[in-house]
Protein backbone atom coordinates (compact mmCIF):
# COMPACT_ATOMS: atom_id res chain seq x y z
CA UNK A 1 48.26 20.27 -40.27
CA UNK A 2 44.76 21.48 -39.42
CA UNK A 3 44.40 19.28 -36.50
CA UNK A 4 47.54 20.24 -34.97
CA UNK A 5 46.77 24.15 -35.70
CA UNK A 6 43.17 23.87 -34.01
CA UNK A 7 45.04 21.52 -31.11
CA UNK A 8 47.10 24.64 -30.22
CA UNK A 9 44.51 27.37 -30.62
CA UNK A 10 42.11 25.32 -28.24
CA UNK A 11 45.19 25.07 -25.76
CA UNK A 12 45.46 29.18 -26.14
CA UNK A 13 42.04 29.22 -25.70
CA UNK A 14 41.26 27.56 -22.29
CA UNK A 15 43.68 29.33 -19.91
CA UNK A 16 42.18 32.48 -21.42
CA UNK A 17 38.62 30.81 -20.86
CA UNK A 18 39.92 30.25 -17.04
CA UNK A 19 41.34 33.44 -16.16
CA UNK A 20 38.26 35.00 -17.34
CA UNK A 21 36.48 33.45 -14.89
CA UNK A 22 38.63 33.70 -12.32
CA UNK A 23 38.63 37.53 -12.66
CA UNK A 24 34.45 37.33 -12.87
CA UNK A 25 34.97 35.18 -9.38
CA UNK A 26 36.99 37.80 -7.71
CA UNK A 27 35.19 40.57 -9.24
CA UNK A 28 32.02 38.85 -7.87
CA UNK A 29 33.66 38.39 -4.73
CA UNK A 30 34.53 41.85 -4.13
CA UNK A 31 31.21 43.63 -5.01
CA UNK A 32 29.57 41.17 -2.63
CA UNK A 33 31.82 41.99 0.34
CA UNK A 34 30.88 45.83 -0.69
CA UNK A 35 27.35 45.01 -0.66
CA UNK A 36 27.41 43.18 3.07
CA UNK A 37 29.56 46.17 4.16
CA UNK A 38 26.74 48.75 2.89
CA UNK A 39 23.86 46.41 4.44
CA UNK A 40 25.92 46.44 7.78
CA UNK A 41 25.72 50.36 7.21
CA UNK A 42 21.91 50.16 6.65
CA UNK A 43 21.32 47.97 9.30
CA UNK A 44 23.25 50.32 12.02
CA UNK A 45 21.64 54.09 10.56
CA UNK A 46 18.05 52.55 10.81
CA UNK A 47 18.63 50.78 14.39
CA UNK A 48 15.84 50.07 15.72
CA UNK A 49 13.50 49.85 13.40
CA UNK A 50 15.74 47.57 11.20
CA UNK A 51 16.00 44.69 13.93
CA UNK A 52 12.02 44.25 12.54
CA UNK A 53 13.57 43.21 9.64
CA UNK A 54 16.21 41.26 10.15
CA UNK A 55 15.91 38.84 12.80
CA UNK A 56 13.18 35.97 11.90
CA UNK A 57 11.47 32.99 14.12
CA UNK A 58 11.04 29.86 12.53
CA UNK A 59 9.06 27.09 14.31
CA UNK A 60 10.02 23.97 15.88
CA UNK A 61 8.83 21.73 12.87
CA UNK A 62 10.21 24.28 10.35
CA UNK A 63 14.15 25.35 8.70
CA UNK A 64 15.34 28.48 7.18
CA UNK A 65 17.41 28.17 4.03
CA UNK A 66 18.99 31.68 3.49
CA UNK A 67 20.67 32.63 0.61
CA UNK A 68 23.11 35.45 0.46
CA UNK A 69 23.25 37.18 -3.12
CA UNK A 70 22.05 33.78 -4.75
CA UNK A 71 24.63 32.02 -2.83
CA UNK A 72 23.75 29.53 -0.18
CA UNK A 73 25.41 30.38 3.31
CA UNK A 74 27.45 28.09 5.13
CA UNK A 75 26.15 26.06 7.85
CA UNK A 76 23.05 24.71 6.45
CA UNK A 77 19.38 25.32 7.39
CA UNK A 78 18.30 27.62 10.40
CA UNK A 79 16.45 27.05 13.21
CA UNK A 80 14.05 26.29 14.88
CA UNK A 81 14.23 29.52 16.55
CA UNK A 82 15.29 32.78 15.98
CA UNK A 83 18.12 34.17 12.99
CA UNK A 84 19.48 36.92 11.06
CA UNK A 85 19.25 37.82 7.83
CA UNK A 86 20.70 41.17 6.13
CA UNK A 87 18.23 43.17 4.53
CA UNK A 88 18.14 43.81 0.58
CA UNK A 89 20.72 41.05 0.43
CA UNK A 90 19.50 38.22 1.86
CA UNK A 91 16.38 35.54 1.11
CA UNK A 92 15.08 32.53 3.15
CA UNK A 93 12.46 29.59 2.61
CA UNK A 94 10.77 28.45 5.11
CA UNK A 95 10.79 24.30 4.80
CA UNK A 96 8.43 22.05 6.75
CA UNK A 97 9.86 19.07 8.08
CA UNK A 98 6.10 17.46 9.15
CA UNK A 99 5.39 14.39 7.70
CA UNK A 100 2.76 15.25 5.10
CA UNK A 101 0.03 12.75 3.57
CA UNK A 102 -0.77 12.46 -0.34
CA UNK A 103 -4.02 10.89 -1.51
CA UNK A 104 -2.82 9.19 -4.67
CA UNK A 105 -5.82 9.51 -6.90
CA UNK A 106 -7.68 6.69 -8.62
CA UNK A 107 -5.44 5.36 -11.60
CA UNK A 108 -6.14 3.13 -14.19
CA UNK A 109 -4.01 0.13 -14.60
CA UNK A 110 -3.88 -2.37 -16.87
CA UNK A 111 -2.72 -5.68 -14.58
CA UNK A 112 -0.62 -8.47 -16.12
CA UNK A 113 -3.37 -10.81 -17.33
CA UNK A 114 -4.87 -7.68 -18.71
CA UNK A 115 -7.56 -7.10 -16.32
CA UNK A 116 -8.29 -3.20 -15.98
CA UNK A 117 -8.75 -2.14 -12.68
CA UNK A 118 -8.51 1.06 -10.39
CA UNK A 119 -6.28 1.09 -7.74
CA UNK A 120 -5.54 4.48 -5.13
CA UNK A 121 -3.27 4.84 -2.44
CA UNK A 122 -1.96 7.11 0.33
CA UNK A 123 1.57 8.13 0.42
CA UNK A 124 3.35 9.62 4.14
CA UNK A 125 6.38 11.69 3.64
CA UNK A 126 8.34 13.79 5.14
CA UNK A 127 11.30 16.55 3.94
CA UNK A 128 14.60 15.02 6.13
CA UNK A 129 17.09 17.91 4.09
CA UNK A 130 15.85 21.03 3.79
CA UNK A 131 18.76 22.32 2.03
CA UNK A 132 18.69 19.57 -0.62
CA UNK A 133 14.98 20.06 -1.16
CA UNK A 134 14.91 24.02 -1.56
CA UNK A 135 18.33 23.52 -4.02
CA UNK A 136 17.99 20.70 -6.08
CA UNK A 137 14.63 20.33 -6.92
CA UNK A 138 12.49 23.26 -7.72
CA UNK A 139 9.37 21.92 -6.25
CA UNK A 140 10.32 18.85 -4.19
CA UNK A 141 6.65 18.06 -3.10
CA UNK A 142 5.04 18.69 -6.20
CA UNK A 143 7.50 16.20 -7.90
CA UNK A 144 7.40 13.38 -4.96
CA UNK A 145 3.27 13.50 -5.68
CA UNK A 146 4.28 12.68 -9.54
CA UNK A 147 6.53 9.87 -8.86
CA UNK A 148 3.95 8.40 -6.06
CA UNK A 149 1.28 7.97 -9.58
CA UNK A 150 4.13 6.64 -11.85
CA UNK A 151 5.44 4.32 -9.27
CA UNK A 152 1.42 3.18 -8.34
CA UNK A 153 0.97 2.26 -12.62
CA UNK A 154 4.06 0.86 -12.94
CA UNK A 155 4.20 -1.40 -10.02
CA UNK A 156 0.79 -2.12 -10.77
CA UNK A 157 0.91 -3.16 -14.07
CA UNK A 158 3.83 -5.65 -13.65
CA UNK A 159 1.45 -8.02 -11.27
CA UNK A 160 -1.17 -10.54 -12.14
CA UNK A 161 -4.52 -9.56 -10.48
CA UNK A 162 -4.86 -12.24 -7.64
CA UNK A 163 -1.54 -10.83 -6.61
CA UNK A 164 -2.45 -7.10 -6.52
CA UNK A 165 -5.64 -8.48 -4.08
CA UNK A 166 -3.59 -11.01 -2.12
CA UNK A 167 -0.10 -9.52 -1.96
CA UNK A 168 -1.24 -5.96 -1.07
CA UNK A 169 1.14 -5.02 1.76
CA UNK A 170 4.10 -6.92 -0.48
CA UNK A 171 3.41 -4.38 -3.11
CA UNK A 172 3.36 -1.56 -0.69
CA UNK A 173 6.40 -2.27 0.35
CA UNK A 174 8.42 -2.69 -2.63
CA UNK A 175 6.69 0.80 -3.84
CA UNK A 176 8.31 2.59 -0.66
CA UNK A 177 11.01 1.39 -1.24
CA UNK A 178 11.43 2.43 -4.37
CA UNK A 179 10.02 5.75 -3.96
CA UNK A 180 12.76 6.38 -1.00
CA UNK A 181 15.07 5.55 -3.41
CA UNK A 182 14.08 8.34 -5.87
CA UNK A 183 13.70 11.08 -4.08
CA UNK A 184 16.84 11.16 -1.98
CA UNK A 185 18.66 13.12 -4.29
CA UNK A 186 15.49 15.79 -3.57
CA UNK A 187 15.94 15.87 0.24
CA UNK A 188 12.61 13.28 0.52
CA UNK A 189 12.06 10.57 3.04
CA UNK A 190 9.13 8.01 1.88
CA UNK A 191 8.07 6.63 5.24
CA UNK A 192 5.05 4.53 4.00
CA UNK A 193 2.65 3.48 1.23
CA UNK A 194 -0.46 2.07 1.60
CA UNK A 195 -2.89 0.85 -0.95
CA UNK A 196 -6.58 1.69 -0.01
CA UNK A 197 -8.76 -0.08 -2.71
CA UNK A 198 -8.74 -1.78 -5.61
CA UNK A 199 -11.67 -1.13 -7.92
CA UNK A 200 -13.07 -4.06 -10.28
CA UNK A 201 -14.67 -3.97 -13.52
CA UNK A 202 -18.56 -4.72 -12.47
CA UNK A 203 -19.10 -7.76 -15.29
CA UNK A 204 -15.38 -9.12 -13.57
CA UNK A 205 -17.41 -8.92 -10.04
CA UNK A 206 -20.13 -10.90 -10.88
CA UNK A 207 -17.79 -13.34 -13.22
CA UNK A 208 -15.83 -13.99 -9.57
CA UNK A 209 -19.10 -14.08 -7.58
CA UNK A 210 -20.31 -16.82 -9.50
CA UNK A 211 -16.90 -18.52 -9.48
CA UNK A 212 -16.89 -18.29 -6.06
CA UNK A 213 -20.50 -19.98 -5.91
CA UNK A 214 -20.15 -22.61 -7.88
CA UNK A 215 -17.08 -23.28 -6.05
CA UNK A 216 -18.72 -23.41 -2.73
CA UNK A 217 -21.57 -25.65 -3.94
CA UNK A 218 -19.05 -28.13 -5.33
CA UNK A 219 -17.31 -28.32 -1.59
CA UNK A 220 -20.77 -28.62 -0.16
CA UNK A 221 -21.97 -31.58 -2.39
CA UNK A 222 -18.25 -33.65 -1.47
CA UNK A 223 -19.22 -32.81 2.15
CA UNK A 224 -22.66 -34.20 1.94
CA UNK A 225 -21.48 -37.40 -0.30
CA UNK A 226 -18.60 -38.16 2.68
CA UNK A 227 -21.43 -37.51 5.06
CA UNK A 228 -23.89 -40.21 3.45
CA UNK A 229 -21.17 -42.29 3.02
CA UNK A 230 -19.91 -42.06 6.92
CA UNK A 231 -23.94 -42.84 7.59
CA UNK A 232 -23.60 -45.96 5.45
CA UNK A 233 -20.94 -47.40 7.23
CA UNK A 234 -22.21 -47.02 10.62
CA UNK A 235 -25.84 -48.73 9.60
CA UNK A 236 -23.99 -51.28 8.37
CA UNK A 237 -21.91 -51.49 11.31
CA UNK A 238 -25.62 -51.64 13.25
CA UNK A 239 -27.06 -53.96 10.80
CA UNK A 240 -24.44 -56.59 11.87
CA UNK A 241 -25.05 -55.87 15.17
CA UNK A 242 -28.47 -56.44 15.41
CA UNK A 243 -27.71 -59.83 13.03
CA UNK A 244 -25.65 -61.52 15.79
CA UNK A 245 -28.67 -60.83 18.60
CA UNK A 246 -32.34 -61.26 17.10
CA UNK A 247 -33.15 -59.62 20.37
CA UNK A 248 -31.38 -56.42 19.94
CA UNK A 249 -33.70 -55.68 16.65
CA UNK A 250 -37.02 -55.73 19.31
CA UNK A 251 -35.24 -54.00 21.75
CA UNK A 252 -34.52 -51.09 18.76
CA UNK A 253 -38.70 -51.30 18.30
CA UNK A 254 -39.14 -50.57 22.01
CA UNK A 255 -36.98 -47.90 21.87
CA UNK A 256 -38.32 -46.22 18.81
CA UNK A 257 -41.67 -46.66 20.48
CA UNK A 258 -41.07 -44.85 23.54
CA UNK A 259 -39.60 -42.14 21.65
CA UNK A 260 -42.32 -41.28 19.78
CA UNK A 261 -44.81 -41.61 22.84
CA UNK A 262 -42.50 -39.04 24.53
CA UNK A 263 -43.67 -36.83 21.88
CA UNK A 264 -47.42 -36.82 22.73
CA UNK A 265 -48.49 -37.81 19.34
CA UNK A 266 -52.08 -39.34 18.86
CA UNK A 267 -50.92 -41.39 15.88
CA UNK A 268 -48.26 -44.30 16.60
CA UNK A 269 -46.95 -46.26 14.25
CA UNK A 270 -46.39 -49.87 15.56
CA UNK A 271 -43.59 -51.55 13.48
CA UNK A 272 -44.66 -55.72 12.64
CA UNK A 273 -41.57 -57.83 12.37
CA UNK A 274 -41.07 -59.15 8.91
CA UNK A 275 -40.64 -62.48 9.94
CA UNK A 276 -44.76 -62.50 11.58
CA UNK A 277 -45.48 -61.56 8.24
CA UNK A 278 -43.70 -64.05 6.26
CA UNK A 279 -45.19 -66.66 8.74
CA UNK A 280 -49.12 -65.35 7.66
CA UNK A 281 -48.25 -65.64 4.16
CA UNK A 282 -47.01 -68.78 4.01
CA UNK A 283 -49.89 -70.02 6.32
CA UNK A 284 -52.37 -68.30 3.52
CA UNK A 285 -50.65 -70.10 0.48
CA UNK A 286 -50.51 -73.58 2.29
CA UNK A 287 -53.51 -73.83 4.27
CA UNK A 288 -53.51 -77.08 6.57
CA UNK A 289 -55.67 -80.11 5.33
């Protein structure tokens, strides 16, 4: 019985609720044609002097948003160029449509695999709605910067370190993205991100310096055993050369000779055959009766 007896006083209730407001509308309404009217009046006693007041130049890169008695007017932004505002009842903002450019400052991030590091960035945007950045946000730059920070740590923090110094224009790129995305509702347009350094713990530096060291030394020791293996193959290549021709191995001595007489030395070096040595030793052990 209780229920049904606060159903129907909540059912009195809201039409009264409504026509309340409906009278505050028109009452509203009226007073502000009244108030245009006595502007007009204003406007007309104090001619000249009031057309100093109310007719404003924006410039090309820049939009009025006027609002009439706390109300926005119809039509949107004004300008570029010159408009007309009412005095004592009307306000503007002036809005900036240049792109502008944000220095994210140094954060500190704690990657994936736990590394700490310092990452900055630089953020380009631009206002693309000036009506939708003066009305529904109350600071629509101010709260862009913000985001840019939370977006840099979050993305950030999600990635392993060799991505976040491999993948760096992936990550920019999914951070515009999502920063577009955001601030849409605010009359924002994110046109690029771009991460300028990533900072490293010093002891992680030199910890990747001498990775990268030993690393290198280990490729240049398998180069140098391929090499010496390579030379191996091609002496014994020569080596089975020279066995088929006897001749070819005094020929090589000739050679060798003239190369080092090309040289001008006054020491030369004059290579025996083995074999004229063999002969003198076994002449020496078995001397002829």
């Amino acid at each position: 019985m209780t229920t049904v007896l606060e159903m129907s006083s909540r059912q009195h209730l809201y039409p009264t609720i409504a026509t309340s407001n409906d009278d505050n509308d028109s009452e509203s309404k009226t007073c502000g044609k009244i108030l245009v009217v006595l502007s007009w009046i204003l406007v007309v006693l104090t001619m000249p002097f009031s057309l100093f007041v109310c007719f404003k130049v924006v410039q090309e890169y820049e939009r009025a948003v006027i609002f009439r008695l706390g109300r926005l007017l119809t039509g949107g932004a004004k300008g570029p160029g010159i408009f007309f505002i009412l005095p004592c009842i009307d306000s503007y903002a002036r809005v900036d449509l240049r792109t502008r450019t944000y220095d994210v400052p140094p954060q500190e991030v704690l990657t994936k695999d736990s590394v700490t590091v310092s990452v900055d960035a630089v953020v380009y945007y631009r206002v693309h709605n000036a009506t939708i950045s003066i009305a529904n946000v109350e600071n629509a730059h101010h709260s862009t910067r913000l985001l840019a920070q939370t977006t840099l740590r979050n993305t950030m923090g999600t990635r392993p370190l060799h991505e976040i110094l491999s993948e760096r224009e992936t990550i920019s790129g999914n951070m515009q993205i999502s920063l577009d995305e955001a601030t849409e509702a605010w009359g924002i347009k994110v046109e690029r991100v771009e991460i300028k350094d990533v900072r490293l713990p010093v002891q992680l530096q030199r910890a990747m310096a001498a990775e990268a060291e030993a690393a290198r030394e280990a490729r240049a020791k398998v180069i140098a055993a391929e090499g010496e293996q390579k030379a191996a193959r091609a002496l014994r290549e020569a080596s089975e050369v020279i066995g088929d021709s006897p001749a070819a191995l005094q020929l090589r001595y000739l050679q060798t000779l003239n190369t080092i007489s090309a040289e001008k030395n006054s020491t030369i070096v004059f290579p025996l055959p083995i074999d004229l040595l063999t002969y003198f030793i076994k002449a020496k052990e078995y001397p002829s009766n």
